[in-house]
Protein backbone atom coordinates (compact mmCIF):
# COMPACT_ATOMS: atom_id res chain seq x y z
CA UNK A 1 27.87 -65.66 3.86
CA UNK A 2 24.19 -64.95 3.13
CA UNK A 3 22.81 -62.92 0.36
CA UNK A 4 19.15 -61.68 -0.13
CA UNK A 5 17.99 -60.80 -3.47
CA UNK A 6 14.70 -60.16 -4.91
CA UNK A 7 13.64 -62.29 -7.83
CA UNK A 8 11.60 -60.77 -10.88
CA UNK A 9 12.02 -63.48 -13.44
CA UNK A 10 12.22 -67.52 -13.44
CA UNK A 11 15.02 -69.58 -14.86
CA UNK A 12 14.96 -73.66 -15.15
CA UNK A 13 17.89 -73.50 -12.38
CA UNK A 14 15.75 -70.98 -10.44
CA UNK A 15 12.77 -73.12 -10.28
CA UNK A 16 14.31 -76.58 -9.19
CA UNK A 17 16.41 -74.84 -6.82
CA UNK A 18 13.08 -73.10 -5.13
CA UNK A 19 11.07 -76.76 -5.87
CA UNK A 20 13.79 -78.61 -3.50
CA UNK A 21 13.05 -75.70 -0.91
CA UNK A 22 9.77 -76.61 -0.46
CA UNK A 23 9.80 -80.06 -0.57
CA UNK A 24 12.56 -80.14 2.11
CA UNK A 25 10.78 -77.31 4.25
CA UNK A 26 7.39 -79.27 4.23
CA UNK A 27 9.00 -82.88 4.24
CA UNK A 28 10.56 -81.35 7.45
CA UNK A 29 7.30 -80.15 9.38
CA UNK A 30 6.52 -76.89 7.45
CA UNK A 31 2.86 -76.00 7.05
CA UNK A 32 2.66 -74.19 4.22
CA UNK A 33 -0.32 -74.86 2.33
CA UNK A 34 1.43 -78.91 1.10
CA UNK A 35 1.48 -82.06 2.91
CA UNK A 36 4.59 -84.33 2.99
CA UNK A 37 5.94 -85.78 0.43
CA UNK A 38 5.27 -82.92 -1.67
CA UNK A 39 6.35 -84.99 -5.29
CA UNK A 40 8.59 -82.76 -7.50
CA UNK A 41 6.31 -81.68 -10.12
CA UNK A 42 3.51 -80.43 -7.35
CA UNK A 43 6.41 -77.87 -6.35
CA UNK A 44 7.27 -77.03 -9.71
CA UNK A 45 4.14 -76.42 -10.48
CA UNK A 46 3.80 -74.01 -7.45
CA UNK A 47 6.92 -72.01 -7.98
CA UNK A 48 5.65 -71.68 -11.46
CA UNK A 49 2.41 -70.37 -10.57
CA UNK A 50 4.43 -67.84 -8.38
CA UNK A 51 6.54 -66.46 -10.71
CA UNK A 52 3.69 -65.47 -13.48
CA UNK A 53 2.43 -63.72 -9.99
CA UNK A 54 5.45 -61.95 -9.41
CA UNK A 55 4.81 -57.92 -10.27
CA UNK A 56 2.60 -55.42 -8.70
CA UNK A 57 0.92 -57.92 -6.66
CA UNK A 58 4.01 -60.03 -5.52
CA UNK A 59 7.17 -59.60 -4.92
CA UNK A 60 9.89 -62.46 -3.90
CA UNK A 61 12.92 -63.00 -2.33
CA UNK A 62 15.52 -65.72 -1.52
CA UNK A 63 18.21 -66.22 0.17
CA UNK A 64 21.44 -68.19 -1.06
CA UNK A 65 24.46 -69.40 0.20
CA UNK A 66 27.46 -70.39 -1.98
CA UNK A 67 25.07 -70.52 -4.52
CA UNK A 68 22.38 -72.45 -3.08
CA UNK A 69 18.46 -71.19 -2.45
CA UNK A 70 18.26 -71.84 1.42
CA UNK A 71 15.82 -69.70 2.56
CA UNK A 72 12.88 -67.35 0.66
CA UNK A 73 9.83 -65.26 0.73
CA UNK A 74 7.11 -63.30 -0.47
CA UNK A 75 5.04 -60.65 0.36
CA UNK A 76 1.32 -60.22 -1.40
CA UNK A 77 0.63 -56.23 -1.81
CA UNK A 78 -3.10 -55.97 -0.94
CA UNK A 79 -4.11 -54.18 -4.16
CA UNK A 80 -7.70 -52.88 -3.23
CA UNK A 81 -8.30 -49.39 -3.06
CA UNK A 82 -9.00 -49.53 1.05
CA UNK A 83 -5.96 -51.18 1.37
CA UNK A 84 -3.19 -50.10 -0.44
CA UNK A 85 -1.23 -49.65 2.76
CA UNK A 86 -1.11 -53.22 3.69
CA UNK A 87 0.28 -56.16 2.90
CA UNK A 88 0.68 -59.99 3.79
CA UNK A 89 3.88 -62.61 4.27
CA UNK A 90 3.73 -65.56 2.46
CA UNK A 91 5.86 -68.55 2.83
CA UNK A 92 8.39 -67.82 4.53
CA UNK A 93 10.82 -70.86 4.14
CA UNK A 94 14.16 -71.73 5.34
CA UNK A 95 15.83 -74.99 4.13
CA UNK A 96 15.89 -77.63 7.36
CA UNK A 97 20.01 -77.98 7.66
CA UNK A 98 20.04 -74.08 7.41
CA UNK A 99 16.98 -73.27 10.53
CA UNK A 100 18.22 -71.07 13.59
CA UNK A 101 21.52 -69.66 11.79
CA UNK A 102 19.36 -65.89 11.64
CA UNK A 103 18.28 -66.37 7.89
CA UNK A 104 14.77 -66.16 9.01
CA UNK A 105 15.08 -62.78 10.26
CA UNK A 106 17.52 -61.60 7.25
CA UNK A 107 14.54 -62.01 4.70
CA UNK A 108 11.92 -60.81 7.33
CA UNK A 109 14.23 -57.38 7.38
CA UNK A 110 14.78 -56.89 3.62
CA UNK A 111 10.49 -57.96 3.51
CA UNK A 112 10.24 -54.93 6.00
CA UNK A 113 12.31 -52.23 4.49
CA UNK A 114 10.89 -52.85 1.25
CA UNK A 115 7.72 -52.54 2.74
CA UNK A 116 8.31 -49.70 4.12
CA UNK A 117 9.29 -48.12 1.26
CA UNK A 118 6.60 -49.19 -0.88
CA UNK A 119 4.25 -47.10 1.41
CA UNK A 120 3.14 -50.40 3.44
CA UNK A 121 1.99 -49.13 6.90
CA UNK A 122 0.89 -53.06 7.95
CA UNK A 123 1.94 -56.71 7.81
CA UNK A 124 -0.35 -59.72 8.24
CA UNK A 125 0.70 -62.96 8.51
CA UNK A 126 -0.47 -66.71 9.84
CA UNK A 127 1.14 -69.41 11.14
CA UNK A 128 1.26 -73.06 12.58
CA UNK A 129 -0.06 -72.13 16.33
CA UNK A 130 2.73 -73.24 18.35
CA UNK A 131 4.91 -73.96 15.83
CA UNK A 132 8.71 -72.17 15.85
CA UNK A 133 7.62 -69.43 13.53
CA UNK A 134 5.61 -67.98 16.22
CA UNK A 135 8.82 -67.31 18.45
CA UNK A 136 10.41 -65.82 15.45
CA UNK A 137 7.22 -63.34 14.54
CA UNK A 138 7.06 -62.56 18.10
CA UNK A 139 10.70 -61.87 18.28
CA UNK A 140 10.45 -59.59 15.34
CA UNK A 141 7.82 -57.53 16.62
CA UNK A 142 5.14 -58.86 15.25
CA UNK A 143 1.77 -59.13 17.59
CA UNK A 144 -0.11 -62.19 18.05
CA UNK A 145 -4.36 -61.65 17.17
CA UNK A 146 -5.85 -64.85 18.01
CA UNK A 147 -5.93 -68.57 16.59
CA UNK A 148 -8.66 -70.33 14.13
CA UNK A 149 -8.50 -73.96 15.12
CA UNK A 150 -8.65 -76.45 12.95
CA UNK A 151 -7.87 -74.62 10.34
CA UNK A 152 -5.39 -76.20 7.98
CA UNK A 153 -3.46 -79.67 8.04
CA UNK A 154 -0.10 -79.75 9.10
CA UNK A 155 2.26 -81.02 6.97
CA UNK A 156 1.84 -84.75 8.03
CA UNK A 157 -2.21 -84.29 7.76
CA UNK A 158 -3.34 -83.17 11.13
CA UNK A 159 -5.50 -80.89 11.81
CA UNK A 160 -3.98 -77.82 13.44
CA UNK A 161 -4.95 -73.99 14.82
CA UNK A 162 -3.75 -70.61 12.58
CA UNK A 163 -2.58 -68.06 14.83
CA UNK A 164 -2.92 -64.46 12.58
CA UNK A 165 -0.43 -61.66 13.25
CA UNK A 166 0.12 -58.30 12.39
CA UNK A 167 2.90 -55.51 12.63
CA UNK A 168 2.66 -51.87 12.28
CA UNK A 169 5.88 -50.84 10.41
């Protein structure tokens, strides 16, 4: 069984739990800002960083089965005046054992209906081009814009294309 939960504070169990995430998620072809082997205190450091963010401007959530972090995500609230009604998903990461059991798409749907009821009008997003994520966007509505190439390293130091989405919610 899979639960989603938003999370509004850090704990010590909180933060190595989310650190393993990413290190597992990038060690296993994520790109998500890190390049393989992300070392333990370089994700640390990250969640860290994220959780003095969370508020206003960010809100997080993970997903956990029998009381493990498999999955999480984030969505960054645009908070300029012109664009209130928008905002952008961030990192959305599912743990490499746990990929294509719908865990993906659970966190995607609690992103969306808080979203939604937050007054968001618009999700953004970028990906890997070709990568899996772009099935799963696609699949959950999301339109493809267009691709920047060379614009990031994959996770083993390539370069590789961004493909931006958006979604009307």
């Amino acid at each position: 069984m899979i639960s989603i939960r938003s999370v509004s504070e850090s704990s010590d169990a909180l933060l190595e739990k989310l650190a393993a995430l990413l290190i597992d998620s990038v060690g296993n072809g994520a790109s998500v800002g890190f390049l393989a082997p992300v070392a333990p205190e370089t994700a640390r450091r990250y969640w860290s960083e994220v959780f003095s963010a969370l508020g206003p401007g960010l809100v997080l959530w993970v997903a956990e089965a029998d009381g493990e972090i498999v999955g999480s995500v984030q969505l960054s609230r645009c908070r300029k005046e012109n664009g209130l009604h928008r905002a952008e998903v961030q990192k959305l990461l599912v743990r490499s054992d746990q990929r294509r059991k719908g865990i993906a798409s659970l966190l995607m749907n609690e992103l969306e209906t808080f979203a939604r009821a937050d007054g968001k009008i618009l999700l953004v997003l970028d990906t890997e081009t070709g990568s899996g994520a772009e099935r799963l966007y696609q699949g959950l509505g999301f339109t493809r814009l267009g691709d920047i190439p060379n614009y990031a390293l994959t996770s083993d130091g390539q370069l590789c294309s961004t493909t931006y989405y958006f979604k009307h919610i």
